[in-house]
N, C-alpha and C. Protein backbone atom coordinates (compact mmCIF):
# COMPACT_ATOMS: atom_id res chain seq x y z
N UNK A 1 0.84 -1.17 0.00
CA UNK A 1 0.00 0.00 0.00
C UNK A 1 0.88 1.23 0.00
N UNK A 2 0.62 2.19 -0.69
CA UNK A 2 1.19 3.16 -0.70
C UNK A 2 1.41 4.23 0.06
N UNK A 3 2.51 4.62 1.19
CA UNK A 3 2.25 5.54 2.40
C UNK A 3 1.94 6.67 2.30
N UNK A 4 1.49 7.39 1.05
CA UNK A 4 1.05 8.81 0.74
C UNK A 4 -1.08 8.30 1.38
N UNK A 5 -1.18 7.34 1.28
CA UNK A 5 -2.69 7.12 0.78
C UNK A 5 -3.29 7.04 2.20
N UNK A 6 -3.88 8.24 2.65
CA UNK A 6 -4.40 7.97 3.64
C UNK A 6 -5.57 8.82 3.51
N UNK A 7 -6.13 8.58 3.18
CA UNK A 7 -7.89 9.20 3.13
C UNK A 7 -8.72 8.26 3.95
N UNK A 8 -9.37 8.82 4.67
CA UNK A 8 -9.98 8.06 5.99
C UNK A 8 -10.93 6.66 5.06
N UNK A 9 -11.88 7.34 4.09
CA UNK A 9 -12.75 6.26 3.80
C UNK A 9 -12.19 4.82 2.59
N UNK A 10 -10.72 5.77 2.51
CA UNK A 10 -10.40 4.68 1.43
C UNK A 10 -9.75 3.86 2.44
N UNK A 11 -9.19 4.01 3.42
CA UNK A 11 -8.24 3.22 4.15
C UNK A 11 -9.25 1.83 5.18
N UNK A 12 -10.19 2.35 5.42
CA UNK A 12 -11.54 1.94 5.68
C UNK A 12 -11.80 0.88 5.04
N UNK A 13 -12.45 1.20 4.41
CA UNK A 13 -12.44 -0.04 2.86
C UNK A 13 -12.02 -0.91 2.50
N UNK A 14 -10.66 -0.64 2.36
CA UNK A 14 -9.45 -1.39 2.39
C UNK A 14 -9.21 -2.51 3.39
N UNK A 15 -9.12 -1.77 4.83
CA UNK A 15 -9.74 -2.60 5.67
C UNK A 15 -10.56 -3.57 6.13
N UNK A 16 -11.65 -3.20 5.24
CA UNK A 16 -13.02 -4.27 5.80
C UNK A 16 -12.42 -4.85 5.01
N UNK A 17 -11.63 -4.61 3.43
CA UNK A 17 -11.85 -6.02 2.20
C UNK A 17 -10.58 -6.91 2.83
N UNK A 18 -9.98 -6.50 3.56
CA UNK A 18 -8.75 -7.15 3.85
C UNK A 18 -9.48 -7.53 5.18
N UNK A 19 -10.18 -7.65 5.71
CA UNK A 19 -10.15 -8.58 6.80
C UNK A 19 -11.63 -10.02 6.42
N UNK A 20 -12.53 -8.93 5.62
CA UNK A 20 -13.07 -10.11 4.68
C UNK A 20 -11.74 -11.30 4.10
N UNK A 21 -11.20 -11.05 3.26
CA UNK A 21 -10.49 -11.56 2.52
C UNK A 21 -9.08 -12.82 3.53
N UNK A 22 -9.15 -12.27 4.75
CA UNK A 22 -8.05 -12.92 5.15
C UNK A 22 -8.70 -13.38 6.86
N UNK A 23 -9.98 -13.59 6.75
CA UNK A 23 -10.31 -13.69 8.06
C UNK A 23 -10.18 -15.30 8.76
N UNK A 24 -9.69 -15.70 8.04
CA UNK A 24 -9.05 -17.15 8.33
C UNK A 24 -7.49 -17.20 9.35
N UNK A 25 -6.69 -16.36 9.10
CA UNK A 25 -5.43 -16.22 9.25
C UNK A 25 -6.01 -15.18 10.94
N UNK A 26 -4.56 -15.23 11.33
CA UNK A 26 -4.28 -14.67 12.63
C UNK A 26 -4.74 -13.24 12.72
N UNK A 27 -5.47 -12.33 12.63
CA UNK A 27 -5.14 -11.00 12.27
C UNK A 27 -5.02 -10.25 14.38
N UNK A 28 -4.36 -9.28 13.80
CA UNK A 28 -3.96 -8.47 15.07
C UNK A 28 -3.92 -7.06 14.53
N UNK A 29 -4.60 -5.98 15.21
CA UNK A 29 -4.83 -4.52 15.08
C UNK A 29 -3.46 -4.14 14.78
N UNK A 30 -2.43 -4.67 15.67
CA UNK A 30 -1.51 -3.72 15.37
C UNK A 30 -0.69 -3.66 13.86
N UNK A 31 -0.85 -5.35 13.85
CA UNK A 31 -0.11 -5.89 12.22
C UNK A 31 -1.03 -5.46 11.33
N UNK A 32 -2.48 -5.60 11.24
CA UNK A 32 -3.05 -4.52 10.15
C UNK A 32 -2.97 -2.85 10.17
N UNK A 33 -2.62 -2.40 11.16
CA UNK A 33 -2.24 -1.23 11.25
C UNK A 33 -1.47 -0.66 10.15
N UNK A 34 -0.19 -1.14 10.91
CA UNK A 34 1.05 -1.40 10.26
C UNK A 34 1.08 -1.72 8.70
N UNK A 35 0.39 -2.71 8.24
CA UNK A 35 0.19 -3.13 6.73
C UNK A 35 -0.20 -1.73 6.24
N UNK A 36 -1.42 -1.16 6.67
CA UNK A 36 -1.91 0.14 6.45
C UNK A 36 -1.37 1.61 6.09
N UNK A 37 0.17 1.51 7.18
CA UNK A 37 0.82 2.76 7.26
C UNK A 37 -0.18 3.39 8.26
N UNK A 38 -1.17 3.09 9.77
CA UNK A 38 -1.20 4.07 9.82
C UNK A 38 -1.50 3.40 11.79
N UNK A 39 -1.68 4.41 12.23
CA UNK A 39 -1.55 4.29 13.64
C UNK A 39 -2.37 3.49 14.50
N UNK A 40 -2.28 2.15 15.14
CA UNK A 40 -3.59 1.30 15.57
C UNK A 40 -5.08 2.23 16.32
N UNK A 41 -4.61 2.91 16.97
CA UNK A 41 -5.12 3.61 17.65
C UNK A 41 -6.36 4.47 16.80
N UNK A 42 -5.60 5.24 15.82
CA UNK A 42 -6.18 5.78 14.96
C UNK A 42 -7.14 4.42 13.75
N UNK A 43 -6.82 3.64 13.45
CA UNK A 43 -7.37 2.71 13.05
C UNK A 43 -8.76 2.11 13.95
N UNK A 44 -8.48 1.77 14.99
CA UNK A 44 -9.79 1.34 15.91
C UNK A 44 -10.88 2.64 16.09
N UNK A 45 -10.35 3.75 15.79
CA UNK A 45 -11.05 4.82 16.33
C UNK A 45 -11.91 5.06 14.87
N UNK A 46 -11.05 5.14 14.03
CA UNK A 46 -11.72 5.11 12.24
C UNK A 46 -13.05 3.83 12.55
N UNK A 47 -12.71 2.47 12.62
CA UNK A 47 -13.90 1.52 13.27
C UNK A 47 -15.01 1.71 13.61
N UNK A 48 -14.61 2.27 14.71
CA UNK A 48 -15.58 3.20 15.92
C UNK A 48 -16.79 3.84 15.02
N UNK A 49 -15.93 5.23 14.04
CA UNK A 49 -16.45 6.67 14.03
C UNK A 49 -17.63 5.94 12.47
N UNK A 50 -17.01 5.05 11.83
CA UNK A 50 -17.60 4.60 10.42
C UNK A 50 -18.88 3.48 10.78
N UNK A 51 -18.48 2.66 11.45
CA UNK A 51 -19.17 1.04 11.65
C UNK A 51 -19.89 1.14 12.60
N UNK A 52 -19.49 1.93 14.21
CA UNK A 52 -19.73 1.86 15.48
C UNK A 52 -19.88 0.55 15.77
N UNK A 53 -18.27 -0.01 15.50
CA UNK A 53 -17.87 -1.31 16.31
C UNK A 53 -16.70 -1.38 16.27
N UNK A 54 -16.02 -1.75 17.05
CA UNK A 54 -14.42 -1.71 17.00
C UNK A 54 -14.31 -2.85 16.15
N UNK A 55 -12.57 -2.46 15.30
CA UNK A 55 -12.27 -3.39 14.78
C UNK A 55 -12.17 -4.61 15.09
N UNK A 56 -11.87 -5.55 15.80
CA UNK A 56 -11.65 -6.67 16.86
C UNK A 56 -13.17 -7.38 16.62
N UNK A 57 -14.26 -6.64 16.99
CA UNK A 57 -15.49 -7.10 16.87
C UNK A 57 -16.24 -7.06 15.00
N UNK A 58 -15.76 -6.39 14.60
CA UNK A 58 -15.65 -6.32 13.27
C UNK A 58 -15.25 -7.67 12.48
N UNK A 59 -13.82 -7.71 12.74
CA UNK A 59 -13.47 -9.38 12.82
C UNK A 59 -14.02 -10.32 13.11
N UNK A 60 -14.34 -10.41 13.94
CA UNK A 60 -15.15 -11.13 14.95
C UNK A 60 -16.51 -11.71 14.42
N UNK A 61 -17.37 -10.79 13.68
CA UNK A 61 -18.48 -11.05 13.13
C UNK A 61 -18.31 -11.59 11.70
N UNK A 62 -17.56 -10.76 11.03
CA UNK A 62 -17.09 -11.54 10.00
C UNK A 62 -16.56 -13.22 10.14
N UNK A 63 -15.87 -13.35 10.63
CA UNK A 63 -15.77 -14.84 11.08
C UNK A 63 -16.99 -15.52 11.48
N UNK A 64 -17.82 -15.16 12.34
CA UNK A 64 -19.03 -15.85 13.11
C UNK A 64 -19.66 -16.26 11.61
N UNK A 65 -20.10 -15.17 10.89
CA UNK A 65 -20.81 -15.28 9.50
C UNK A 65 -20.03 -16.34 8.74
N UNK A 66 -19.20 -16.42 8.25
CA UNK A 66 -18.43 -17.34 7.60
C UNK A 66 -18.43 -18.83 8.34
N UNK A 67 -18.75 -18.36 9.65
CA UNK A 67 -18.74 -19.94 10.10
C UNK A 67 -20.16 -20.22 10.22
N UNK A 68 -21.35 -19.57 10.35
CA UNK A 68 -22.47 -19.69 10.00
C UNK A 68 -22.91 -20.64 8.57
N UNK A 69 -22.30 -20.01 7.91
CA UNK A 69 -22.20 -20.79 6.29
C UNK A 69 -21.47 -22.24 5.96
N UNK A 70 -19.90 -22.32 6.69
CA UNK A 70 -19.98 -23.42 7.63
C UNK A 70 -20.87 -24.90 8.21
N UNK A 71 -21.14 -24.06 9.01
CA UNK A 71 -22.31 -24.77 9.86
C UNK A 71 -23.72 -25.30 9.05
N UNK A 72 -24.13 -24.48 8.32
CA UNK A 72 -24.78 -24.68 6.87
C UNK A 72 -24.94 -25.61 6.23
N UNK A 73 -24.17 -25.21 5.33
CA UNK A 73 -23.88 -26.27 3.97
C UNK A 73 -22.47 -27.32 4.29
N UNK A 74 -21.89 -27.50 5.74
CA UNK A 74 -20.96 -28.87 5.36
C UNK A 74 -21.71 -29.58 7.03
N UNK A 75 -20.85 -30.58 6.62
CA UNK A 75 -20.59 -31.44 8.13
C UNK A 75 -19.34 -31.37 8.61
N UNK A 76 -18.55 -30.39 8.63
CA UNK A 76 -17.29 -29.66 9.21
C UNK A 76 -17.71 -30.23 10.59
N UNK A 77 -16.52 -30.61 11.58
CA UNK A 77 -16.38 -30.62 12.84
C UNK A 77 -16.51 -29.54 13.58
N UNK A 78 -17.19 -28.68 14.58
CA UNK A 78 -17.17 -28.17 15.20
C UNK A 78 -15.66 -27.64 15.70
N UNK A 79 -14.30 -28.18 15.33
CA UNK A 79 -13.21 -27.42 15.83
C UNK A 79 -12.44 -27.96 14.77
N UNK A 80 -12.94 -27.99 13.45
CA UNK A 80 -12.40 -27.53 11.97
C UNK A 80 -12.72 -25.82 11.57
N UNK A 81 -14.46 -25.75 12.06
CA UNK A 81 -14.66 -24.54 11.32
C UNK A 81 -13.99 -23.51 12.69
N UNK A 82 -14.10 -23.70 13.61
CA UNK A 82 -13.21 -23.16 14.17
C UNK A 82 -11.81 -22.39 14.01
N UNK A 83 -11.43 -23.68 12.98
CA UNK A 83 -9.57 -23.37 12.53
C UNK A 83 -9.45 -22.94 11.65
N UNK A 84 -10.78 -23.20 10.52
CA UNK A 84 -10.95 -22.52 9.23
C UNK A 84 -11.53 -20.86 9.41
N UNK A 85 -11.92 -20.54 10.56
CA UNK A 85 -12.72 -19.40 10.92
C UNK A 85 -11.88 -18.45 11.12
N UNK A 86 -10.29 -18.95 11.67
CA UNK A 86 -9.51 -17.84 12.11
C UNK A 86 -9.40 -17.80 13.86
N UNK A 87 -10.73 -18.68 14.10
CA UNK A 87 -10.76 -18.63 15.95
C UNK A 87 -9.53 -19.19 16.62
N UNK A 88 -9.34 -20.58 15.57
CA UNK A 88 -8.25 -21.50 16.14
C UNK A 88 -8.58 -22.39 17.40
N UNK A 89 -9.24 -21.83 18.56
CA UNK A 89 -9.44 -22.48 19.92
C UNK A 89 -10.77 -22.68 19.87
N UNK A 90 -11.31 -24.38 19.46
CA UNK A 90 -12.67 -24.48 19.77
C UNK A 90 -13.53 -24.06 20.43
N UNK A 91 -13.48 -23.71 21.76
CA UNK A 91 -13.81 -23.38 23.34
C UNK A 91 -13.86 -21.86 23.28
N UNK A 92 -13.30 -20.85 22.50
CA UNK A 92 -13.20 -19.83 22.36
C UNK A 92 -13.88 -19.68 21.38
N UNK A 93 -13.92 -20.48 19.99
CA UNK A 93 -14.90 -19.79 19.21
C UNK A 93 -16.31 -20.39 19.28
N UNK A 94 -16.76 -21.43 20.08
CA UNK A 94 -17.76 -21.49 20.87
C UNK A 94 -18.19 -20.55 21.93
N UNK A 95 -17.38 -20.18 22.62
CA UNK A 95 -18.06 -18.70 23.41
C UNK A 95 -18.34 -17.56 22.51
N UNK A 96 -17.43 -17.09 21.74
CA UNK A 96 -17.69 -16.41 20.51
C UNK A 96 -19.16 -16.21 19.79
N UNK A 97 -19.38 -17.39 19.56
CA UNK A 97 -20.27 -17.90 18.37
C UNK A 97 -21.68 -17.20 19.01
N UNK A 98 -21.53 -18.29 20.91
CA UNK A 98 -22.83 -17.68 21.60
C UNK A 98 -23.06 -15.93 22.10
N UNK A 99 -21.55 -15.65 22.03
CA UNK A 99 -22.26 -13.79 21.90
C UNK A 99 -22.68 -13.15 21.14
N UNK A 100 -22.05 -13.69 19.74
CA UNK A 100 -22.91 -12.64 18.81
C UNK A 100 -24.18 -13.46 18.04
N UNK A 101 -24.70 -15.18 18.64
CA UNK A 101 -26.01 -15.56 17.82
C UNK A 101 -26.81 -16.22 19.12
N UNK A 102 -26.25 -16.12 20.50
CA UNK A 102 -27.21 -16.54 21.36
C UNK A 102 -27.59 -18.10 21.14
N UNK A 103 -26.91 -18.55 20.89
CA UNK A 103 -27.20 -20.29 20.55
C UNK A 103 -25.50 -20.75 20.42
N UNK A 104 -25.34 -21.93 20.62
CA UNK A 104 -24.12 -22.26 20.60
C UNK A 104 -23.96 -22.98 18.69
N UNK A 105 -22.49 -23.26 18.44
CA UNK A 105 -22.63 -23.48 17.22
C UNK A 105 -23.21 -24.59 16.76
N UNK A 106 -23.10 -25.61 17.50
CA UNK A 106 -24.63 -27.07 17.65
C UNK A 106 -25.52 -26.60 17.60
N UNK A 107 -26.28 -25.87 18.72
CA UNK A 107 -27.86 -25.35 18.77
C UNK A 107 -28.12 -24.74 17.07
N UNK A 108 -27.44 -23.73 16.90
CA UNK A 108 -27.08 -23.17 15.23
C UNK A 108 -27.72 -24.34 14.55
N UNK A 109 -26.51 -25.07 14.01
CA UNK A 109 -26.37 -25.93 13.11
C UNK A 109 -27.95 -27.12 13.77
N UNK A 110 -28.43 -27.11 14.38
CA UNK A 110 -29.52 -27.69 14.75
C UNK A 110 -30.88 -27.30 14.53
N UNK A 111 -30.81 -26.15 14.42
CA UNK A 111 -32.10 -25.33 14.51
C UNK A 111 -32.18 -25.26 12.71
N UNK A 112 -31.55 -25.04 11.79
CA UNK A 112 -31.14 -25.16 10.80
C UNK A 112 -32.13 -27.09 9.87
N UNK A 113 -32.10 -27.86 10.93
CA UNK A 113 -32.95 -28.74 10.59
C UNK A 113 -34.23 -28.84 10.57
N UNK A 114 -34.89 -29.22 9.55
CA UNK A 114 -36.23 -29.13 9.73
C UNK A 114 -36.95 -30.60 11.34
């Protein structure tokens, strides 16, 4: 990315498509920051002022969704889509799962049956 390019809504953007795009992998505020050229701080706060959700939770949902789809259309193990999700720690992206859908990722994938 180019370090002249900092226009709030393009950097934004950029952002969401890059954490769409890579939400499998480890991501950390500060290393997308950094990829960015621009200050974490200032990055979570951009989050904030555009989405009104911090980045972290941003992530966060994006993954849940992707593992929603997941849960869906395969018979993935419960701590595959996990690893494919980016969560990595079954137990964690099971607590996860139940904050942002109120059902655990079984109950999910259950209710989903007729």
């Amino acid at each position: 990315m180019d370090r002249k390019q900092k226009n709030p809504a393009d950097i934004f953007e950029k952002v969401m498509k890059y954490v769409d795009e890579n939400y499998a992998k480890p991501l950390k505020i500060i290393d997308i920051a950094e990829s960015f050229f621009v200050n974490p701080a200032y990055l979570g706060q951009l989050f904030i002022k555009r989405k009104n959700v911090s980045l972290n939770h941003y992530i966060n949902s994006v993954r849940i969704e992707k593992s929603k789809e997941l849960l869906a259309n395969t018979g993935l193990k419960i701590y595959e889509i996990a690893v494919r999700t980016g969560f990595g720690d079954p137990n964690y992206f099971s607590a996860k799962f139940v904050e942002y859908t109120g059902k655990s990722p079984s109950e999910y994938r259950n209710s989903l049956s007729p």
